[in-house]
C-alpha atoms as a PDB file:
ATOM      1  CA  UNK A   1       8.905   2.859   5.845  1.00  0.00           C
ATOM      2  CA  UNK A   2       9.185  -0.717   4.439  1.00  0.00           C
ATOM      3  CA  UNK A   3      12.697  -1.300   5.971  1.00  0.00           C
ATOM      4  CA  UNK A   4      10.747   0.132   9.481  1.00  0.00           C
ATOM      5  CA  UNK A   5       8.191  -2.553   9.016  1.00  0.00           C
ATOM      6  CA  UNK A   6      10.147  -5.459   8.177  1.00  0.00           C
ATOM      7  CA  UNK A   7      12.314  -4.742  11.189  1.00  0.00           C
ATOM      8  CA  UNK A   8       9.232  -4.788  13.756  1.00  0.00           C
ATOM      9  CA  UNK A   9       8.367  -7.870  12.015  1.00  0.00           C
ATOM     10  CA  UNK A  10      12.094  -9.568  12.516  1.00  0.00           C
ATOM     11  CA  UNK A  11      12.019  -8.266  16.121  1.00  0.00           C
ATOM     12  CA  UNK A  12       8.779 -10.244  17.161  1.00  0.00           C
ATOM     13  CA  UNK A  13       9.462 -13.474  15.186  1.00  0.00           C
ATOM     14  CA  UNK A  14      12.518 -13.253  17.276  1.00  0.00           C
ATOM     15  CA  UNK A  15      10.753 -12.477  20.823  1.00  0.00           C
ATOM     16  CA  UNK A  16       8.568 -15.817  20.122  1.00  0.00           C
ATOM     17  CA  UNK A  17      11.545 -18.106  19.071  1.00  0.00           C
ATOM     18  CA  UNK A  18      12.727 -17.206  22.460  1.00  0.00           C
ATOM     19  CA  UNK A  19       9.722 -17.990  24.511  1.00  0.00           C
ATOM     20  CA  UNK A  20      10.624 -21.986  24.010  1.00  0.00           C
ATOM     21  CA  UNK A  21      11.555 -23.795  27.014  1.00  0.00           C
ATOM     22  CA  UNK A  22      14.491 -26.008  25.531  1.00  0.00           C
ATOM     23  CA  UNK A  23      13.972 -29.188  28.303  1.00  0.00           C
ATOM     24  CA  UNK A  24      10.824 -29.867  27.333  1.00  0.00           C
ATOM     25  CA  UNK A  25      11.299 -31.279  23.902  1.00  0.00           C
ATOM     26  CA  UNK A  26      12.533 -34.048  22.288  1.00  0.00           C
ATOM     27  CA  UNK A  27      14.844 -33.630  19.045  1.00  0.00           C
ATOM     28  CA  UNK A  28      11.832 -34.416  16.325  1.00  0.00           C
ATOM     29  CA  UNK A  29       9.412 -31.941  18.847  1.00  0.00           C
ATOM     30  CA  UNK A  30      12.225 -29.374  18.718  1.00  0.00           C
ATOM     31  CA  UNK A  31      12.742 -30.080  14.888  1.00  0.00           C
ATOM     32  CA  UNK A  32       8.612 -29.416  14.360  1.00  0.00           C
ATOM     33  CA  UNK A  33       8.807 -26.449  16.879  1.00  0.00           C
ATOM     34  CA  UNK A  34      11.880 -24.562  14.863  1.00  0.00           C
ATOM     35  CA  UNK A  35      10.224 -25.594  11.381  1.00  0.00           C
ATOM     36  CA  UNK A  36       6.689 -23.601  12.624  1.00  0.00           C
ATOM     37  CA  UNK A  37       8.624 -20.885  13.804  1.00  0.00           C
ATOM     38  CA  UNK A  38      10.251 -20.861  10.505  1.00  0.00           C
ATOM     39  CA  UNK A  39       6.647 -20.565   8.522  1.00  0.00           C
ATOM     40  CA  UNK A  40       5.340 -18.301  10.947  1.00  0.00           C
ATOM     41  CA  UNK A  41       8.291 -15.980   9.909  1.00  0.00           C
ATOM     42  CA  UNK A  42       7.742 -16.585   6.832  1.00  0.00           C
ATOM     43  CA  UNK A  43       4.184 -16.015   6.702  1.00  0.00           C
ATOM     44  CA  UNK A  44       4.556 -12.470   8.913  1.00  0.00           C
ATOM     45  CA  UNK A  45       7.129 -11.491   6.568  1.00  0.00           C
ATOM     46  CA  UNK A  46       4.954 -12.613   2.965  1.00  0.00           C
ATOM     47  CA  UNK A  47       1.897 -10.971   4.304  1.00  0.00           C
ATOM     48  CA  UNK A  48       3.549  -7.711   5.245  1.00  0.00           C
ATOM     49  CA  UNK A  49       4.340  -7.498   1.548  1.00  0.00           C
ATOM     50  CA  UNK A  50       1.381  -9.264   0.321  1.00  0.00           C
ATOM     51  CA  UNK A  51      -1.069  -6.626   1.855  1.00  0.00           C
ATOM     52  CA  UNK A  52       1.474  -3.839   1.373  1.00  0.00           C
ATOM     53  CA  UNK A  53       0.592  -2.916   5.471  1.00  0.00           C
ATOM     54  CA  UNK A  54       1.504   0.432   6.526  1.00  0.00           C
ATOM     55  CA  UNK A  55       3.430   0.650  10.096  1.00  0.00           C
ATOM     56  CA  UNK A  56       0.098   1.186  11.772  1.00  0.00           C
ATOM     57  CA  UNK A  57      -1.754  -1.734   9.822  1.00  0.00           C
ATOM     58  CA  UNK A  58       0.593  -3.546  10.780  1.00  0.00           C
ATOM     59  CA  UNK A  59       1.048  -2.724  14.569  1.00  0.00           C
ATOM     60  CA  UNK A  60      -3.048  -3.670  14.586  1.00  0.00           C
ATOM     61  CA  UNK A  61      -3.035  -6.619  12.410  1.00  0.00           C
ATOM     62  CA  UNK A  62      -0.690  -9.315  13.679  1.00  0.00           C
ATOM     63  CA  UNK A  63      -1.708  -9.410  17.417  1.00  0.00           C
ATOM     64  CA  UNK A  64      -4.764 -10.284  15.440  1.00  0.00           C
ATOM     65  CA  UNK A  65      -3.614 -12.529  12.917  1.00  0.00           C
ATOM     66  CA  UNK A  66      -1.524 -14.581  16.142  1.00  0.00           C
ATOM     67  CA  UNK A  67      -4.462 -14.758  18.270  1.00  0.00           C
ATOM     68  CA  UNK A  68      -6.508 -16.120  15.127  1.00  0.00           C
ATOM     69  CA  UNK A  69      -3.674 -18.820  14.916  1.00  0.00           C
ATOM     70  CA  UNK A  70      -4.026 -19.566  18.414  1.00  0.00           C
ATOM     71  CA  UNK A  71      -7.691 -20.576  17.599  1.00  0.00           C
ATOM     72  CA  UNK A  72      -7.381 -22.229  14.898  1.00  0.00           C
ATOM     73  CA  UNK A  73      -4.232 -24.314  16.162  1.00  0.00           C
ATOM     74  CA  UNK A  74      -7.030 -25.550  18.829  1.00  0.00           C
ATOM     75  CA  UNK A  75      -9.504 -27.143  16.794  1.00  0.00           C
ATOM     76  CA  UNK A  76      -6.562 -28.551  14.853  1.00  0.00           C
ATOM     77  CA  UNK A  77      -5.468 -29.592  18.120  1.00  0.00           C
ATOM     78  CA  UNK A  78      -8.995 -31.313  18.570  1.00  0.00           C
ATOM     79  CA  UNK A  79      -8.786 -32.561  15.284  1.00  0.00           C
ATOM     80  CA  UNK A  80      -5.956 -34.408  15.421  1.00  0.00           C
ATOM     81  CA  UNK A  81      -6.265 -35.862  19.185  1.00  0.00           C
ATOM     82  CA  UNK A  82      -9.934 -37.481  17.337  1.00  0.00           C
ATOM     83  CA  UNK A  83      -7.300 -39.047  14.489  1.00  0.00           C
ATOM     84  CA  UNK A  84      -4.667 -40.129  16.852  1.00  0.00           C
ATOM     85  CA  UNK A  85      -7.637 -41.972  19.168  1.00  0.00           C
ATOM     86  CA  UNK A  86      -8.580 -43.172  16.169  1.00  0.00           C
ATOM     87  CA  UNK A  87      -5.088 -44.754  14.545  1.00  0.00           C
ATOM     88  CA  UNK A  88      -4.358 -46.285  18.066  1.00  0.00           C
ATOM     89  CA  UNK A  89      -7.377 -48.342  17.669  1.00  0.00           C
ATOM     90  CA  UNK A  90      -6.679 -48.718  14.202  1.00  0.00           C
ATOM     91  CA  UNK A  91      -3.044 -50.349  15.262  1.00  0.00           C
ATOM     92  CA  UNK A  92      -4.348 -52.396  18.592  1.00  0.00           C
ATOM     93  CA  UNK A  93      -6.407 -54.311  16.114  1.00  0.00           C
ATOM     94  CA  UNK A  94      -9.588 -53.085  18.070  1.00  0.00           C
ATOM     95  CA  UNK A  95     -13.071 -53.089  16.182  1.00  0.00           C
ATOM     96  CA  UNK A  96     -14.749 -49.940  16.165  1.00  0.00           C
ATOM     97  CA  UNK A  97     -18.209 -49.996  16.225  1.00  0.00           C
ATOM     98  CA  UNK A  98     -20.230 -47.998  13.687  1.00  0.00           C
ATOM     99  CA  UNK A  99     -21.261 -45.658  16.179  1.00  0.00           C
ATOM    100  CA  UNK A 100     -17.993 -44.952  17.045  1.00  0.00           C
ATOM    101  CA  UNK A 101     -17.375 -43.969  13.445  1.00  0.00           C
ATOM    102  CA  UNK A 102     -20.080 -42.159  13.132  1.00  0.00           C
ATOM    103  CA  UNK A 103     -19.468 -40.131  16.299  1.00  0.00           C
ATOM    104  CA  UNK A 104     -15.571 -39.478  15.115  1.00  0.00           C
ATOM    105  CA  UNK A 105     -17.152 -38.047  11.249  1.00  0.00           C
ATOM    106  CA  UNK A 106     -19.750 -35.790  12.982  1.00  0.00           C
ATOM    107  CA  UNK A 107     -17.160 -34.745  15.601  1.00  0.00           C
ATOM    108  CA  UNK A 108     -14.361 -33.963  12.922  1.00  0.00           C
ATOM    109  CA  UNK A 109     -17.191 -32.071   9.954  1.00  0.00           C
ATOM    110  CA  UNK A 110     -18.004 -30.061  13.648  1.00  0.00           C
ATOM    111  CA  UNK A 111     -14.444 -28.685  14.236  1.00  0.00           C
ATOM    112  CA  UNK A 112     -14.306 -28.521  10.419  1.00  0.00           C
ATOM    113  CA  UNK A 113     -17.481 -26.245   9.934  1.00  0.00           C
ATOM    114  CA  UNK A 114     -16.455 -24.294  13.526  1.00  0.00           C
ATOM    115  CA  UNK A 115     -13.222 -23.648  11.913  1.00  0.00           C
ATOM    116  CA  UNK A 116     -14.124 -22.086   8.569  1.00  0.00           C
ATOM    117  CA  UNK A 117     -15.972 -20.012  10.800  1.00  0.00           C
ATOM    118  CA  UNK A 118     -13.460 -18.789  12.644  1.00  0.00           C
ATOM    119  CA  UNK A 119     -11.637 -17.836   9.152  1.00  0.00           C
ATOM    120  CA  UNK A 120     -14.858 -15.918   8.089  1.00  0.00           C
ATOM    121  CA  UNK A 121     -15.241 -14.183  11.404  1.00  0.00           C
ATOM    122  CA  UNK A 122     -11.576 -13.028  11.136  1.00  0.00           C
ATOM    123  CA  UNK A 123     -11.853 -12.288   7.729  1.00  0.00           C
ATOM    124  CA  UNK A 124     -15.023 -10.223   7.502  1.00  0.00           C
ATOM    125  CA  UNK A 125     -13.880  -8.626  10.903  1.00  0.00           C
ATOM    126  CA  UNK A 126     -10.366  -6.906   9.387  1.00  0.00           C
ATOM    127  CA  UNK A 127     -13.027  -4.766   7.668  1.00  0.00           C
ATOM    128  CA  UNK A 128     -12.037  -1.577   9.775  1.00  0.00           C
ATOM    129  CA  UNK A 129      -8.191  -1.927   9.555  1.00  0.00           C
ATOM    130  CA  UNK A 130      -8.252  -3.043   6.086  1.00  0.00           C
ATOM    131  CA  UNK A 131      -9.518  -2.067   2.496  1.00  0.00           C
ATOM    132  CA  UNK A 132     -11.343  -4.473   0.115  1.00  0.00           C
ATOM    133  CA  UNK A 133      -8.474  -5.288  -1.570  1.00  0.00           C
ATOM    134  CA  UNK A 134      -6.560  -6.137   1.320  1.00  0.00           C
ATOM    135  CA  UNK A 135      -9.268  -8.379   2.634  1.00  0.00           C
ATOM    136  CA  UNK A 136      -9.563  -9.965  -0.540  1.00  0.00           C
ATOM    137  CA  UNK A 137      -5.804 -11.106  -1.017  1.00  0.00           C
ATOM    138  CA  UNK A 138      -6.235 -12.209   2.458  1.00  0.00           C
ATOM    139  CA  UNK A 139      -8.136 -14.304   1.995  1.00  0.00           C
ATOM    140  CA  UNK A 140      -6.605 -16.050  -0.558  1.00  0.00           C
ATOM    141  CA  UNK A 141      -2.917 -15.911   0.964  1.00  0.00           C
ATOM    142  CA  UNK A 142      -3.564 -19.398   2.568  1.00  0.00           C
ATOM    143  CA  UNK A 143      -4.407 -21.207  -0.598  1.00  0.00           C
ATOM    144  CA  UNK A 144      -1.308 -19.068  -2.334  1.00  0.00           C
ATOM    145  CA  UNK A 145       0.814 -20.191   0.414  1.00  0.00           C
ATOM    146  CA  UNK A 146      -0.158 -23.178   0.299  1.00  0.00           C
ATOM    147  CA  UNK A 147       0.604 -23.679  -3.826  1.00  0.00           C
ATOM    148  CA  UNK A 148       3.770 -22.271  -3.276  1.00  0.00           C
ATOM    149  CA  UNK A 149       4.930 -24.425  -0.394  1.00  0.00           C
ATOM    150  CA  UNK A 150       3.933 -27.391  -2.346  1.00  0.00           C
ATOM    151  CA  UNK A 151       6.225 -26.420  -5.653  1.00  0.00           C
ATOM    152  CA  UNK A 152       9.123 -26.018  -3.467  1.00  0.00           C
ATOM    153  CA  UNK A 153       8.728 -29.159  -1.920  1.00  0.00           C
ATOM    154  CA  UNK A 154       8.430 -31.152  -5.177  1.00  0.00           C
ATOM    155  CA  UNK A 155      11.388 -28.759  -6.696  1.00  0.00           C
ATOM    156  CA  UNK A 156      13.588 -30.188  -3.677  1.00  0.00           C
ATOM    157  CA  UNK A 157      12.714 -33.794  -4.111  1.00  0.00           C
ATOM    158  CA  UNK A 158      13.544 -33.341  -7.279  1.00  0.00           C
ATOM    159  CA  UNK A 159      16.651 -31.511  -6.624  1.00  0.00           C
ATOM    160  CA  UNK A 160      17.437 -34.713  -4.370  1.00  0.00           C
ATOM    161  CA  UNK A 161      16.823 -37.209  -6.465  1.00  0.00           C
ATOM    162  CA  UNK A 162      18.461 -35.409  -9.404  1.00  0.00           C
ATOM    163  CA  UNK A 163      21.589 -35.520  -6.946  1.00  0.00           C
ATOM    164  CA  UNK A 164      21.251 -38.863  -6.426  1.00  0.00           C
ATOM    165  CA  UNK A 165      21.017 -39.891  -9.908  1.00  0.00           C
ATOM    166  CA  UNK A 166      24.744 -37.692 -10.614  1.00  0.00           C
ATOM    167  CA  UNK A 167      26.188 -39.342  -7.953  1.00  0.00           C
ATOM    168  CA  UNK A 168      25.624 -42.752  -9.387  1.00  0.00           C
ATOM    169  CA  UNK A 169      26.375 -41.836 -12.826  1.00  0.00           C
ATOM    170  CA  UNK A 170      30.057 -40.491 -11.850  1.00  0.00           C
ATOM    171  CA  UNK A 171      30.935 -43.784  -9.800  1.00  0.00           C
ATOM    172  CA  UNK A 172      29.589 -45.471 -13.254  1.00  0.00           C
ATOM    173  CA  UNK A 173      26.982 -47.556 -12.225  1.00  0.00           C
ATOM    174  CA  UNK A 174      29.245 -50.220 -10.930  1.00  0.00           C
ATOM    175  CA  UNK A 175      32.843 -50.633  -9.033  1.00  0.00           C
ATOM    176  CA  UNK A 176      35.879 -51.449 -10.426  1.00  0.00           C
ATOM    177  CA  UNK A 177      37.519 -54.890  -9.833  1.00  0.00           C
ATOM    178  CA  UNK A 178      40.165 -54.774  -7.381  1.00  0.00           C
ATOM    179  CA  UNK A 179      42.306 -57.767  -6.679  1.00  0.00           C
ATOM    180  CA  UNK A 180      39.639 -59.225  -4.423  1.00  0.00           C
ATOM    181  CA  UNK A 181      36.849 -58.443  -5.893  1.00  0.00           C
END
C-alpha cells in the first residue's frame, strides 16, 4: 500500500519536472527552478509519510495541497515584486517619501494577513478528508520543515568549512621552498 503510494507520488513529481520549457531560462533561473522541484518532491514525499495518507487521501489531497501552493506562490509573488520596487530605489539612490513607505508596510502586512488566511482556509478546510490528527501535524509540517532544512544547511557549511580547514592542514599551512622560491 505504502510502496503504491510512494510510486503515484514519484510519477507526478516527475510529470511536473517535465512541464518546463528549457529556452526560457537562464542557468541561475534553471538552477532555482530544479532546486523547487527538488523541495516540492521532497515535501510530497515527507507529507505522504508525515500524515500516514491512505491511497485515496492521497489521490484527494495533493491536487489540493498544489493548488494551495499556487496561491500562496502569488502573494509571495506580490510580495517580493513590492521588495524588488523597493531595493531598485534603494540602489538608484532615489528618496522615498514617507508615504511611499508607508504604502509599501501596509501593502506587504496586507498580503501577509491575506496569506495566513489562505493557510487557515486550507487548513480548517482538509476537515472532511482528514482526521484531527492529521490536520494537526499539518499544520505544523511547515515550521518542521522548515527546522529541518535549516540544520542541514548549517551541517553542510560546516561540512565545507571542516573540508576546507583539512585541506590546509595536509599542505601544512605553508609551501615548501623550491629553488626559486
Amino acid at each position: 500500500m505504502r510502496m503504491l503510494l510512494m510510486t503515484y507520488t514519484l510519477l507526478v513529481s516527475l510529470s511536473f519536472a517535465q512541464e518546463r520549457d528549457f529556452m526560457d531560462h537562464d542557468e541561475r533561473g534553471d538552477d532555482e527552478h530544479d532546486r523547487r522541484k527538488r523541495m516540492e518532491t521532497m515535501m510530497v514525499w515527507r507529507l505522504t509519510e508525515e500524515l500516514d495518507l491512505k491511497p485515496e487521501q492521497a489521490e484527494k489531497f495533493f491536487p489540493r495541497f498544489r493548488e494551495h501552493r499556487k496561491n500562496l506562490d502569488a502573494i509571495n509573488q506580490e510580495e517580493k515584486e513590492i521588495g524588488k520596487s523597493l531595493r531598485q530605489n534603494i540602489e538608484k539612490d532615489e528618496k522615498l517619501s514617507k508615504s511611499e513607505v508607508t504604502s509599501a508596510v501596509k501593502k506587504i502586512t496586507k498580503l501577509r494577513k491575506k496569506k495566513a488566511d489562505v493557510e487557515e482556509k486550507f487548513l480548517l478546510g482538509m476537515d472532511d478528508l482528514l482526521d484531527p490528527l492529521q490536520m494537526t501535524i499539518l499544520g505544523m509540517f511547515k515550521q518542521k520543515m522548515l527546522r529541518e532544512m535549516g540544520g542541514e544547511l548549517r551541517k553542510r557549511g560546516d561540512e565545507r568549512r571542516n573540508k576546507k580547514k583539512k585541506m590546509k592542514k595536509r599542505r601544512g599551512g605553508h609551501r615548501k621552498r623550491d629553488f626559486w622560491y
